[in-house]
PDB file of N, CA and C in Angstrom:
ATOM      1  N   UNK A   1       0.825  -1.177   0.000  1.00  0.00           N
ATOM      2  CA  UNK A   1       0.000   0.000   0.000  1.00  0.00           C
ATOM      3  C   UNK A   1       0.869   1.239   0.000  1.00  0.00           C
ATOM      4  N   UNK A   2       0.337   2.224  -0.777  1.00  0.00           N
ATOM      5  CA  UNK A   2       1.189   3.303  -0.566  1.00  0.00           C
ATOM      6  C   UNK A   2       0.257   4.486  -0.680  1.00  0.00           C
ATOM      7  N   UNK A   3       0.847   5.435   0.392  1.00  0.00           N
ATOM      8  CA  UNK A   3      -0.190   6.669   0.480  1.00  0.00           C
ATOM      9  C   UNK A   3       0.939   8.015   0.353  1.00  0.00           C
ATOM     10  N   UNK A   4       0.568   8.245  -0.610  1.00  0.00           N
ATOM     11  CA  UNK A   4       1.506   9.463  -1.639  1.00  0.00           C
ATOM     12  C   UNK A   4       0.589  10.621  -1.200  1.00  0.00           C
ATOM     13  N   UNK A   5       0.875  11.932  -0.243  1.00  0.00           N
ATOM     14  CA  UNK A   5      -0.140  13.033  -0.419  1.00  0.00           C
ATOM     15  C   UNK A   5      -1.394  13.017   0.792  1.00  0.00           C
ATOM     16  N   UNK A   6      -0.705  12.043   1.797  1.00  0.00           N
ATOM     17  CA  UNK A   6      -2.412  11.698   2.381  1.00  0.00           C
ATOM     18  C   UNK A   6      -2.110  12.577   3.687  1.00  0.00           C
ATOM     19  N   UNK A   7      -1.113  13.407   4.104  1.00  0.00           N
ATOM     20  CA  UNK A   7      -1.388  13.341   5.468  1.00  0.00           C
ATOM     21  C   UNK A   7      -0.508  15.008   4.831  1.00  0.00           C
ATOM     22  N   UNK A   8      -0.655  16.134   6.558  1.00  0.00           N
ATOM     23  CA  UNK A   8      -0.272  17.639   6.358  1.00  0.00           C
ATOM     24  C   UNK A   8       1.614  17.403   6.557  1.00  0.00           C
ATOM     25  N   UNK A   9       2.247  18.233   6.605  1.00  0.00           N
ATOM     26  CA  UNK A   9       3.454  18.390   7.055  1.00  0.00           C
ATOM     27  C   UNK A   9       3.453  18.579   8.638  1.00  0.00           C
ATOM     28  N   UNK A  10       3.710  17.855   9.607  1.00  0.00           N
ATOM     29  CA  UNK A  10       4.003  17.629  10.827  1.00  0.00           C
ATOM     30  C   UNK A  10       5.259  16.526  11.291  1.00  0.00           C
ATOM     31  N   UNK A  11       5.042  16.313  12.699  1.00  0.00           N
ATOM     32  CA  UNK A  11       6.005  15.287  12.928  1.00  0.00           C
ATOM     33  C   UNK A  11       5.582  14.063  12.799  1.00  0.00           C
ATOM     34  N   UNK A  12       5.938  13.227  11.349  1.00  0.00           N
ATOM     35  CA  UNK A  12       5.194  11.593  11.290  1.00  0.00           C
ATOM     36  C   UNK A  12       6.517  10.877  11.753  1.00  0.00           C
ATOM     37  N   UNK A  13       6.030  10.137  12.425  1.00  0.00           N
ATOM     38  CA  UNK A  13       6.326   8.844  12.540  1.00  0.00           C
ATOM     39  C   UNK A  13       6.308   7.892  11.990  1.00  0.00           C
ATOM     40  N   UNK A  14       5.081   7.144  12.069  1.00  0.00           N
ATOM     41  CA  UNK A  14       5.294   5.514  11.104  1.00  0.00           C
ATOM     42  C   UNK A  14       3.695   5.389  11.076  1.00  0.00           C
ATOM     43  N   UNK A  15       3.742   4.495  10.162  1.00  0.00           N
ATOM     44  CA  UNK A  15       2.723   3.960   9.565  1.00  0.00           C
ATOM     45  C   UNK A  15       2.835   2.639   9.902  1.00  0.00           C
ATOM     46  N   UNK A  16       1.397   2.009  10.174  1.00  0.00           N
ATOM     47  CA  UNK A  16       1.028   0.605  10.708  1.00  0.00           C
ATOM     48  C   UNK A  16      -0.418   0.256  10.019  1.00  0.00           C
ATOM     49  N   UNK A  17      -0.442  -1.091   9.209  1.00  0.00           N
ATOM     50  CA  UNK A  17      -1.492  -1.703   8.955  1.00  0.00           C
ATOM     51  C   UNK A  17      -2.019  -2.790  10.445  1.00  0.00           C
ATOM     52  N   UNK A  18      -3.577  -2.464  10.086  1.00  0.00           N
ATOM     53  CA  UNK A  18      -4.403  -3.163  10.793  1.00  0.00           C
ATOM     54  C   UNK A  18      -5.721  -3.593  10.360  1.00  0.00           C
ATOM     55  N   UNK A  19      -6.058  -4.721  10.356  1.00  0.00           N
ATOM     56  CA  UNK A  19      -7.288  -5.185  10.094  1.00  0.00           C
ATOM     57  C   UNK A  19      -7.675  -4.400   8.639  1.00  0.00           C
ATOM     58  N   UNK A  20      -7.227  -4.526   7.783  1.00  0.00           N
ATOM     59  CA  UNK A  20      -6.915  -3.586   6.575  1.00  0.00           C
ATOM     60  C   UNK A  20      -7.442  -2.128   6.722  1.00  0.00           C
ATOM     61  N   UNK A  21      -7.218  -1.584   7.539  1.00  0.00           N
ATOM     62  CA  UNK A  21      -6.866  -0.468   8.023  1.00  0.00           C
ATOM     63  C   UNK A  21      -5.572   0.689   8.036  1.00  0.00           C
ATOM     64  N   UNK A  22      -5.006   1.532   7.731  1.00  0.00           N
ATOM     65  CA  UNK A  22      -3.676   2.188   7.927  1.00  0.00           C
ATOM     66  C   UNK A  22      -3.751   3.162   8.712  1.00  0.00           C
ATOM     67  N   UNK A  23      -2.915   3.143   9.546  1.00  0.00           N
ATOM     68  CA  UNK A  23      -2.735   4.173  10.758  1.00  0.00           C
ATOM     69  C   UNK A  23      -1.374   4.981  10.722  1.00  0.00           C
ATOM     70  N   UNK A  24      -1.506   6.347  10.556  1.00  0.00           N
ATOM     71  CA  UNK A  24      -0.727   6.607  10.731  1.00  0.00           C
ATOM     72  C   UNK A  24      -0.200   7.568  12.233  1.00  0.00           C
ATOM     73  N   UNK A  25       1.237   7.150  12.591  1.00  0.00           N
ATOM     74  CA  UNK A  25       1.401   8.049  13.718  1.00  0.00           C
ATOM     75  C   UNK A  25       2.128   9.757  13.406  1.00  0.00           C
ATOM     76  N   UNK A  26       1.948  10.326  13.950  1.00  0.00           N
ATOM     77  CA  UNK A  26       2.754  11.590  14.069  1.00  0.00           C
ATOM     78  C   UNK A  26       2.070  12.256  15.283  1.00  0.00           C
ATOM     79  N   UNK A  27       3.497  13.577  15.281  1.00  0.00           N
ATOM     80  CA  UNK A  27       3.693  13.998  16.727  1.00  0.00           C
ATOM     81  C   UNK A  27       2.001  14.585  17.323  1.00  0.00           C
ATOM     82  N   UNK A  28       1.806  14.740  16.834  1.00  0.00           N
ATOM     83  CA  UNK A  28       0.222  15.908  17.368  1.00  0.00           C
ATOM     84  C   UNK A  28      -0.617  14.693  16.471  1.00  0.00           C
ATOM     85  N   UNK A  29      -0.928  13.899  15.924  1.00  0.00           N
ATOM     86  CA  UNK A  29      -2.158  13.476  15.465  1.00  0.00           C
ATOM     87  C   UNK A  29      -1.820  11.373  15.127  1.00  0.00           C
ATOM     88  N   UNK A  30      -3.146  10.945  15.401  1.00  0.00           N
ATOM     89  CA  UNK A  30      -3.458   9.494  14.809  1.00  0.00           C
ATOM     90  C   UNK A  30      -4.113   9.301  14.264  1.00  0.00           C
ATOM     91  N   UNK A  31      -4.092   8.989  12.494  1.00  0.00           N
ATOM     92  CA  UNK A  31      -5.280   9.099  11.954  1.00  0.00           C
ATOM     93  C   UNK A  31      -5.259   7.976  11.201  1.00  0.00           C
ATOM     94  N   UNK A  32      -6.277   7.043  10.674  1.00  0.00           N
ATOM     95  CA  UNK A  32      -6.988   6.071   9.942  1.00  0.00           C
ATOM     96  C   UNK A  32      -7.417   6.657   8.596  1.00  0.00           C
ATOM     97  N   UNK A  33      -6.757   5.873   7.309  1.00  0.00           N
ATOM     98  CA  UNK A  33      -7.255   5.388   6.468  1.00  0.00           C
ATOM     99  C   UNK A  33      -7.708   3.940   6.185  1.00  0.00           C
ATOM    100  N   UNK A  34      -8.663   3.728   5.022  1.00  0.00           N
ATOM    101  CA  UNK A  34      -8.725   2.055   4.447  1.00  0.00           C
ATOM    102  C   UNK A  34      -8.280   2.007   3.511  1.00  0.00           C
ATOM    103  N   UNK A  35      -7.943   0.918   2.938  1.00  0.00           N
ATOM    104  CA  UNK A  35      -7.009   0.460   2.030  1.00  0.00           C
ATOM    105  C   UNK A  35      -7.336   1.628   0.377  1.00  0.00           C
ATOM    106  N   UNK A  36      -8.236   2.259   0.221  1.00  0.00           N
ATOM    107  CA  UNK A  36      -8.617   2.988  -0.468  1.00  0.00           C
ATOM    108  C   UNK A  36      -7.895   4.283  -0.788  1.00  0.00           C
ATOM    109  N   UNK A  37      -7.300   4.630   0.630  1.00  0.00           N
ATOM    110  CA  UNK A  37      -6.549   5.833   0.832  1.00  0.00           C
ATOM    111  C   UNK A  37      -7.778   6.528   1.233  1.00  0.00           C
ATOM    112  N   UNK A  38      -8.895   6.268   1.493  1.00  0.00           N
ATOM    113  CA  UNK A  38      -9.920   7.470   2.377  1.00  0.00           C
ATOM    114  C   UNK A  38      -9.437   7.804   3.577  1.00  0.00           C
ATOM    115  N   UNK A  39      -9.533   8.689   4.097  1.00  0.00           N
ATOM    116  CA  UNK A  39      -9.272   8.790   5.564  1.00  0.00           C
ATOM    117  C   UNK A  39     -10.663   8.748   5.893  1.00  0.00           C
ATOM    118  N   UNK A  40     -10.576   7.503   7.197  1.00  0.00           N
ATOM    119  CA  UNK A  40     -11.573   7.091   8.396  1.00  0.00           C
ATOM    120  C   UNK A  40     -11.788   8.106   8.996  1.00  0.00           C
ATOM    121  N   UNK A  41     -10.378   8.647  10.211  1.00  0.00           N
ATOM    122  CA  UNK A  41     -11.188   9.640  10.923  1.00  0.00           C
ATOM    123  C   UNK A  41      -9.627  10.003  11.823  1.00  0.00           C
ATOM    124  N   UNK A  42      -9.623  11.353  12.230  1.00  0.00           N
ATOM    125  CA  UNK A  42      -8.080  11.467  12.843  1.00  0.00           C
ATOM    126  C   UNK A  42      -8.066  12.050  14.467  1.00  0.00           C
ATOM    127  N   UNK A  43      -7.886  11.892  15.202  1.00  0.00           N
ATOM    128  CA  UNK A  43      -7.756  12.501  16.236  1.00  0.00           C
ATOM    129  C   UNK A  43      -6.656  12.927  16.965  1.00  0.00           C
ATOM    130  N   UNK A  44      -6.041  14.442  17.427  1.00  0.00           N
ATOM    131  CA  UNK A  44      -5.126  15.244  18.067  1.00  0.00           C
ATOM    132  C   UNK A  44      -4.825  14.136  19.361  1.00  0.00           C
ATOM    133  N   UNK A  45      -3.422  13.876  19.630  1.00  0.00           N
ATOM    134  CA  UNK A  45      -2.586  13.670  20.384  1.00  0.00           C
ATOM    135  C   UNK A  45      -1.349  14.809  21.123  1.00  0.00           C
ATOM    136  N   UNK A  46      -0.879  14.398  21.885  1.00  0.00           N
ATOM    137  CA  UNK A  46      -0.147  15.409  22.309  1.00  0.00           C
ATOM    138  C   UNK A  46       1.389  14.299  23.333  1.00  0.00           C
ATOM    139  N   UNK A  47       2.622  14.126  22.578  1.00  0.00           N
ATOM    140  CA  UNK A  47       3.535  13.741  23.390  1.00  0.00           C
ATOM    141  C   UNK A  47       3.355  14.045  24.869  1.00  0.00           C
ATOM    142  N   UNK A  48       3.940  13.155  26.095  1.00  0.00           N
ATOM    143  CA  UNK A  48       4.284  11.441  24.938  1.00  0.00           C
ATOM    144  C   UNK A  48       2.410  10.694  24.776  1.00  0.00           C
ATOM    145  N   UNK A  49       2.719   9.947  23.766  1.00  0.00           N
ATOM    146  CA  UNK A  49       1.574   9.301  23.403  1.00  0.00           C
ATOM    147  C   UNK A  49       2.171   7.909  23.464  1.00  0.00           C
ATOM    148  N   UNK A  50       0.897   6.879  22.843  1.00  0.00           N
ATOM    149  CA  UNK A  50       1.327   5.909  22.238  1.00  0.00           C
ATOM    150  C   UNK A  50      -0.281   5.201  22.181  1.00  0.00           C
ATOM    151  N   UNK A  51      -0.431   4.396  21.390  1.00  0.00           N
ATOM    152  CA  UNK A  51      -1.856   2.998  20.732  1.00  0.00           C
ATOM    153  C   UNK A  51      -1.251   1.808  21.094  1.00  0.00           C
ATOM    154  N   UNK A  52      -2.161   1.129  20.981  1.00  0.00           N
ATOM    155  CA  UNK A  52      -2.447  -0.510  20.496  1.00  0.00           C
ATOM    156  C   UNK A  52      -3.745  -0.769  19.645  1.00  0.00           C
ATOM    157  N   UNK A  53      -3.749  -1.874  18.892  1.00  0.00           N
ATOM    158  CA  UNK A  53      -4.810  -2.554  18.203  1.00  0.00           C
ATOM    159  C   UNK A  53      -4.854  -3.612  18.842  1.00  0.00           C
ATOM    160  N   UNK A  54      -5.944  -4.136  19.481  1.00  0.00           N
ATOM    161  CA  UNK A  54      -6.157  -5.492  19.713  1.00  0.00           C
ATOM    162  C   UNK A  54      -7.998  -5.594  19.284  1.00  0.00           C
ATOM    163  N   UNK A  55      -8.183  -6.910  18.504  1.00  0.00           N
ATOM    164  CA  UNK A  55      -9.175  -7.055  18.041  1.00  0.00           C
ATOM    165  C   UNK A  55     -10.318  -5.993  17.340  1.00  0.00           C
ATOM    166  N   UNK A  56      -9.864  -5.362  16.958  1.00  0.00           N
ATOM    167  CA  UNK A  56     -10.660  -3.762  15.807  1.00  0.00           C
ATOM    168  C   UNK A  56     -10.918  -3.020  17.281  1.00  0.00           C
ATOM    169  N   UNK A  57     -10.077  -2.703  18.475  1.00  0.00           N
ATOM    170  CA  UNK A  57     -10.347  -1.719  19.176  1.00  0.00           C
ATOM    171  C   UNK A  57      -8.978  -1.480  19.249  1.00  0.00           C
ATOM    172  N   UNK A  58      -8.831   0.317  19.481  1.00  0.00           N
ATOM    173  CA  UNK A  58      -7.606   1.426  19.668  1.00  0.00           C
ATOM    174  C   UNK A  58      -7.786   1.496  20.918  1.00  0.00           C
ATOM    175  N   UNK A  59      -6.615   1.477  21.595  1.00  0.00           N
ATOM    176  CA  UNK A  59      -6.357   1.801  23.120  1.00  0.00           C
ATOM    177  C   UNK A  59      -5.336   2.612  23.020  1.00  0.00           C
ATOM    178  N   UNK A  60      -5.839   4.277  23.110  1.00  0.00           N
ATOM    179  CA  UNK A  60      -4.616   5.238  22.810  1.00  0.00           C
ATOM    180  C   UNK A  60      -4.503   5.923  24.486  1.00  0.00           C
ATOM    181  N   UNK A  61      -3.348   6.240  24.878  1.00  0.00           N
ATOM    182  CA  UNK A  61      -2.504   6.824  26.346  1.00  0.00           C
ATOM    183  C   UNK A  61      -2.224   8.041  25.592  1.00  0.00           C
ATOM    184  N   UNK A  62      -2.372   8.975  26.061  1.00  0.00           N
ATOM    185  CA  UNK A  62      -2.314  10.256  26.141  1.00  0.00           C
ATOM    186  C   UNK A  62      -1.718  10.824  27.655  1.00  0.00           C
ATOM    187  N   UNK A  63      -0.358  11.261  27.419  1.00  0.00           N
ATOM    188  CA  UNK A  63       0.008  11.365  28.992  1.00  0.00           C
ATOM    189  C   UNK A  63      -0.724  10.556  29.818  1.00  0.00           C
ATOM    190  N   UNK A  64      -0.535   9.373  30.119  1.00  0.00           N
ATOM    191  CA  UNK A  64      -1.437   8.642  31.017  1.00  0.00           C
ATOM    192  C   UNK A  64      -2.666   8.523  31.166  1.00  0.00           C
ATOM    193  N   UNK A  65      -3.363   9.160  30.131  1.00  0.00           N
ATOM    194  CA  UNK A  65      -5.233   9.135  30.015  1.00  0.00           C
ATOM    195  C   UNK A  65      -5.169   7.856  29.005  1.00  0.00           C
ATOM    196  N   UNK A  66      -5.803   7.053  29.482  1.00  0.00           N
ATOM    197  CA  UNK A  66      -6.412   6.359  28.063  1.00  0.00           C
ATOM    198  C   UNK A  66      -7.838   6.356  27.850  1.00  0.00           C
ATOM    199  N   UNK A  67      -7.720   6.135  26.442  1.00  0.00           N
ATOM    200  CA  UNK A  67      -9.078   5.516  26.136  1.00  0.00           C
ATOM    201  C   UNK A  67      -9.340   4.702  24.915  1.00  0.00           C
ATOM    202  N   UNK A  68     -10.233   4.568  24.543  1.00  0.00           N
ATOM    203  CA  UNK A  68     -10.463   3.375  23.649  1.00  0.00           C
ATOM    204  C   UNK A  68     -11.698   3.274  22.725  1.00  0.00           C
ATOM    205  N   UNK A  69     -11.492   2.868  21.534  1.00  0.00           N
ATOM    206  CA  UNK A  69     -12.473   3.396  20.352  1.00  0.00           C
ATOM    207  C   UNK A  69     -12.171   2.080  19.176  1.00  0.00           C
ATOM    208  N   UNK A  70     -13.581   1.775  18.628  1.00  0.00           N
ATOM    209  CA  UNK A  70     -13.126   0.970  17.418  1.00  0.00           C
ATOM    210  C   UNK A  70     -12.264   1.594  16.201  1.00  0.00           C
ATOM    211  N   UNK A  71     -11.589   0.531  16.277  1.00  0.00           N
ATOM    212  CA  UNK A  71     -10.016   0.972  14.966  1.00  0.00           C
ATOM    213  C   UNK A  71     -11.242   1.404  13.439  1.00  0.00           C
ATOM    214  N   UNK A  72     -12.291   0.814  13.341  1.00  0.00           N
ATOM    215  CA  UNK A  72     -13.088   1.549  12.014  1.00  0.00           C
ATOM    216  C   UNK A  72     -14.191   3.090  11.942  1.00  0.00           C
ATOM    217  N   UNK A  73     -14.690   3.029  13.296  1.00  0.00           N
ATOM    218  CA  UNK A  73     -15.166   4.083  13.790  1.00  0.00           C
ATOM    219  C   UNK A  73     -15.280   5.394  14.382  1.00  0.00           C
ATOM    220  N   UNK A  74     -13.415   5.125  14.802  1.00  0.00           N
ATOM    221  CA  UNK A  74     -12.577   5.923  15.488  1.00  0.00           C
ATOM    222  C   UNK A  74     -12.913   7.087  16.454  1.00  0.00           C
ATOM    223  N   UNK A  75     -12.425   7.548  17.123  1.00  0.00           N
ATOM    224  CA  UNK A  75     -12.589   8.152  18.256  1.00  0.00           C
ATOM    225  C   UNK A  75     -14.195   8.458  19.088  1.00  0.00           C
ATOM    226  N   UNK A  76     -14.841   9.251  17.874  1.00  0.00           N
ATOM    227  CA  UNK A  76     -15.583   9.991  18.218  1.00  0.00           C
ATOM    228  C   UNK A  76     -17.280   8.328  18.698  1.00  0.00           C
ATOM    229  N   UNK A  77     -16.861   7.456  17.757  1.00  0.00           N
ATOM    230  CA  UNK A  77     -17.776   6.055  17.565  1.00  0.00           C
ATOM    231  C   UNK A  77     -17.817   5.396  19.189  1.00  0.00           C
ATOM    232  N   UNK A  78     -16.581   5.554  19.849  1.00  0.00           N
ATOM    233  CA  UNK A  78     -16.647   4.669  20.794  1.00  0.00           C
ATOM    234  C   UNK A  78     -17.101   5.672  21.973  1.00  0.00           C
TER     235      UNK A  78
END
């Protein structure tokens, strides 16, 4: 998969497939596309951060807050 053009100029990180899903990380934001290159849905982070995927749910830490949202529905769904 390749996503040429999909995301603003910030601090990225990496990109991770899931459940044919693409996530990408960077410094201020986590956002979801599908294999289409649509973007799902993105939500503001703020270092340090960090996710997991386990079973189509996101478990994102935000300075020690977490919370948790389906990986297709994203943030605002759960």
């Amino acid at each position: 998969m390749v996503f040429v053009g999909a995301g603003t100029r910030l601090g990225f990180w990496s990109w991770s497939a899931h459940e044919g899903t693409v996530l990408m990380s960077a410094e201020l934001e986590l956002a979801a596309w599908n294999s289409h290159g649509e973007k799902l849905w993105t939500t503001p982070v703020e270092p340090p951060w960090h996710y997991s995927v386990q079973q189509g749910v996101v478990t994102l830490d935000i300075m020690g807050e977490t919370r948790s949202f389906p990986l297709f529905g994203g943030p605002r769904a759960g």
